[in-house]
Protein backbone atom coordinates (compact mmCIF):
# COMPACT_ATOMS: atom_id res chain seq x y z
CA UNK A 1 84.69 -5.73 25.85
CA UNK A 2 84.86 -5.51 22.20
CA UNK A 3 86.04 -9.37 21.56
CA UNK A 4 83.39 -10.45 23.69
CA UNK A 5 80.36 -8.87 21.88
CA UNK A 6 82.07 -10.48 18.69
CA UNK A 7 82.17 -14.01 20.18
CA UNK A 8 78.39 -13.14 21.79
CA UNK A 9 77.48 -12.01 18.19
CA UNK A 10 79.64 -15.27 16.43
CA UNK A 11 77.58 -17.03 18.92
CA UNK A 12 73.96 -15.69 18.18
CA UNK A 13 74.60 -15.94 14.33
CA UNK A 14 75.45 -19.42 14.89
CA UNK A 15 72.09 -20.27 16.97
CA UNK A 16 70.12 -18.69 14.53
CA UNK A 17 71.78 -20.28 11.40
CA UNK A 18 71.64 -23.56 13.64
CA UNK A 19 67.45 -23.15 14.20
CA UNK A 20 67.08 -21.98 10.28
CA UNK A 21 69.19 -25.52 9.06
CA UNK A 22 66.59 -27.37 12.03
CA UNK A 23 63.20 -25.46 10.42
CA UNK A 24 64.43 -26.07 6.67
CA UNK A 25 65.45 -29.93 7.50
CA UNK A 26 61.66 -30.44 8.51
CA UNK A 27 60.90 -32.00 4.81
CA UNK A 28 61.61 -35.60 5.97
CA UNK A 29 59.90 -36.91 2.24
CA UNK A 30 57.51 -36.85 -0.05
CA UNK A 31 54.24 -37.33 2.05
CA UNK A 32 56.01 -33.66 3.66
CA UNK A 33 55.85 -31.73 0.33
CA UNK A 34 52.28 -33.64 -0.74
CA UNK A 35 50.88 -32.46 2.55
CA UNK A 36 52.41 -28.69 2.50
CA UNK A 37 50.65 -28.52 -1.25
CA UNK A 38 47.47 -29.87 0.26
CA UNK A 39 47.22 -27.50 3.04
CA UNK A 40 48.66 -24.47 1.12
CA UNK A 41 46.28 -25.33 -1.51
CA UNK A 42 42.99 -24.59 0.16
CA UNK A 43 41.83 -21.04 -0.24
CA UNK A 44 45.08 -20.18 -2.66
CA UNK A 45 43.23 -19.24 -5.41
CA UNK A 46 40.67 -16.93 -3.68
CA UNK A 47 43.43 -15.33 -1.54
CA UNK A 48 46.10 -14.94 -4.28
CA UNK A 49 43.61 -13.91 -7.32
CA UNK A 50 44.88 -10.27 -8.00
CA UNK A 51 48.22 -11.74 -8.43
CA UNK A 52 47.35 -14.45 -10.38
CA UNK A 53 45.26 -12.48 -12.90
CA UNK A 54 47.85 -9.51 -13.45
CA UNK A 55 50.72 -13.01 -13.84
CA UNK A 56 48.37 -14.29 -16.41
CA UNK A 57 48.23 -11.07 -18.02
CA UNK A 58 51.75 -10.81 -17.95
CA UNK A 59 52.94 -13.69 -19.52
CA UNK A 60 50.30 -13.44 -22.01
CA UNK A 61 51.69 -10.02 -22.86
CA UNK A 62 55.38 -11.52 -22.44
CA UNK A 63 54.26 -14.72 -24.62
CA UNK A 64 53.00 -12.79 -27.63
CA UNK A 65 56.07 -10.43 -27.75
CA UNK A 66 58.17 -13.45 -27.92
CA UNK A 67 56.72 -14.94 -30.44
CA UNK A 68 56.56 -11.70 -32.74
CA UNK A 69 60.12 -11.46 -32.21
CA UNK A 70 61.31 -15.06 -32.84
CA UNK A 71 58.78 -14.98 -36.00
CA UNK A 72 61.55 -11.56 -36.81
CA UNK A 73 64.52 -12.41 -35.64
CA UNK A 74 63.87 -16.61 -34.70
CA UNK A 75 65.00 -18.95 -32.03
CA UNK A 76 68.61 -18.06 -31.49
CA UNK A 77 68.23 -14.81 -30.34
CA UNK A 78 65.88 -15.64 -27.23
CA UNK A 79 68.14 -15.34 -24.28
CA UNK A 80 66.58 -17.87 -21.44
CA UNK A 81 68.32 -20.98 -22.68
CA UNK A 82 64.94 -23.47 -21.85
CA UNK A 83 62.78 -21.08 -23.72
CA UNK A 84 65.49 -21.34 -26.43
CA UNK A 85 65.42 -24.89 -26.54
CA UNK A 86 61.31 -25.29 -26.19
CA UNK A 87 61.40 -22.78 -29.41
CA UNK A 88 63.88 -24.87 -31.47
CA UNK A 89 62.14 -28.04 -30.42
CA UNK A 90 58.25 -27.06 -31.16
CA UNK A 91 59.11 -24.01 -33.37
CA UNK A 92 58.86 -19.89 -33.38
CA UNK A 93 54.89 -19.76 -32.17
CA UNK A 94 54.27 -22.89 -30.12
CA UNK A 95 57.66 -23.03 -28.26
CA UNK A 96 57.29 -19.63 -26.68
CA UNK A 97 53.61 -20.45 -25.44
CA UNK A 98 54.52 -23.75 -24.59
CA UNK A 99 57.95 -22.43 -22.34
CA UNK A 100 55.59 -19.75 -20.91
CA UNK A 101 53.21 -22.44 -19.79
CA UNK A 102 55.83 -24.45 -17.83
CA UNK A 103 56.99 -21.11 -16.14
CA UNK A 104 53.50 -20.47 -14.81
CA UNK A 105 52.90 -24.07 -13.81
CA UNK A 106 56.38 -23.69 -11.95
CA UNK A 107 55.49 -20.13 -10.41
CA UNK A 108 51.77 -21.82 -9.33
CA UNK A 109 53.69 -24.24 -7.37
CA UNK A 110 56.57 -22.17 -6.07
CA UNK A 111 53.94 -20.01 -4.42
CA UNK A 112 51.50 -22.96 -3.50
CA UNK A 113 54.83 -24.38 -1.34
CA UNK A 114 55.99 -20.63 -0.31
CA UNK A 115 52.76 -19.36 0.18
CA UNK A 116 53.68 -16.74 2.79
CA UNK A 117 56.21 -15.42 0.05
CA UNK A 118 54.07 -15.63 -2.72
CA UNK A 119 53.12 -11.95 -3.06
CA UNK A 120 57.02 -11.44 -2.86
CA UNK A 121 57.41 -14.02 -5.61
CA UNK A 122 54.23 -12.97 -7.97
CA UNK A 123 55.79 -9.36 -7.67
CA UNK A 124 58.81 -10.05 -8.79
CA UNK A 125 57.71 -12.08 -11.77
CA UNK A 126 54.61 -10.20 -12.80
CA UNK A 127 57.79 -7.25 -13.21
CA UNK A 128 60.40 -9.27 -14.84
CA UNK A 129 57.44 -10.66 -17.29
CA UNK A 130 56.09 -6.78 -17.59
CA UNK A 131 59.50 -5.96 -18.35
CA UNK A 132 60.24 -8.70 -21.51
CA UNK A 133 57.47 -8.00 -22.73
CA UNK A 134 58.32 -4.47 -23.20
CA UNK A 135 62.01 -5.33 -24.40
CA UNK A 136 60.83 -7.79 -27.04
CA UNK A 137 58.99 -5.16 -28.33
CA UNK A 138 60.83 -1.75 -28.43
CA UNK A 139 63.73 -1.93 -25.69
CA UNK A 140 65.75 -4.53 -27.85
CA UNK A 141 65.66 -1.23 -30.46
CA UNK A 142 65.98 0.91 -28.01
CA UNK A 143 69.32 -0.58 -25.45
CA UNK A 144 71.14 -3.73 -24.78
CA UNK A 145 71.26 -4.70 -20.77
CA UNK A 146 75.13 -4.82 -20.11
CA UNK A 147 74.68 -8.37 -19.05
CA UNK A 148 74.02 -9.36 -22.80
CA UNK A 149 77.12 -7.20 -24.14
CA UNK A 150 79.27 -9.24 -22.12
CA UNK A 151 77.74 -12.85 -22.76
CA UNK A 152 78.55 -11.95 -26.45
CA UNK A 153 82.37 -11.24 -25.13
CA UNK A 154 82.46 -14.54 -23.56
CA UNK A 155 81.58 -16.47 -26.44
């Protein structure tokens, strides 16, 4: 009884694995993703407004922190590699604002395509870009997140 409820199960996690590959294969080319933008697109910004204002505010917030502590401390110590790169390329005020600007561009279209995960996806940003903007300011003082203490052991 056992070994057939684990073939039954093998079986079930196989059809549904099988019908996810089928529903994610449905992007045949680029007239597919053109027309999921265009339909996604009508009535996005009225439905998803609250989100977008509290991202804006949050990368405005996470922005301006980044740029008073690359004006302190400069490029090198940002730890997102592209923003590191945008900051050494266009400078210590302009990179940050410029890397922040590509992120939102990229999160408007993430959630244009994904639209029924985009409050998922604005949550989770709006709290990672709440969050860096408070460690730019007083939580590099304050700790260093594990993850950075052993980056610095790798290199």
């Amino acid at each position: 009884m056992g070994q057939a409820a684990t073939v039954r199960d093998w079986l079930e996690l196989n059809i549904v694995s099988t019908e996810f590959r089928v529903k994610a294969m449905r992007i045949r080319s680029v007239s597919d993703i053109v027309e999921r933008f265009r339909v996604n697109w009508e009535g996005y910004g009225h439905e998803c407004r609250v989100f977008l204002i509290l991202t804006v505010l949050a990368a405005l917030a996470d922005a301006s922190s980044t740029v008073y502590f690359m004006l302190r401390a400069g490029p090198d110590a940002e730890g997102h590699p592209a923003i590191r790169l945008i900051a050494a390329v266009f400078g210590s005020i302009l990179g940050p604002i410029v890397g922040k600007l590509c992120q939102f561009t990229a999160v408007v279209a993430l959630t244009v395509y994904l639209r029924r995960w985009a409050a998922y996806i604005f949550v989770a940003v709006i709290v990672l870009y709440a969050w860096a903007a408070w460690y730019n300011v007083w939580g590099c003082d304050l700790y260093s997140p594990r993850l950075l203490d052993w980056l610095d052991h790798l290199t």
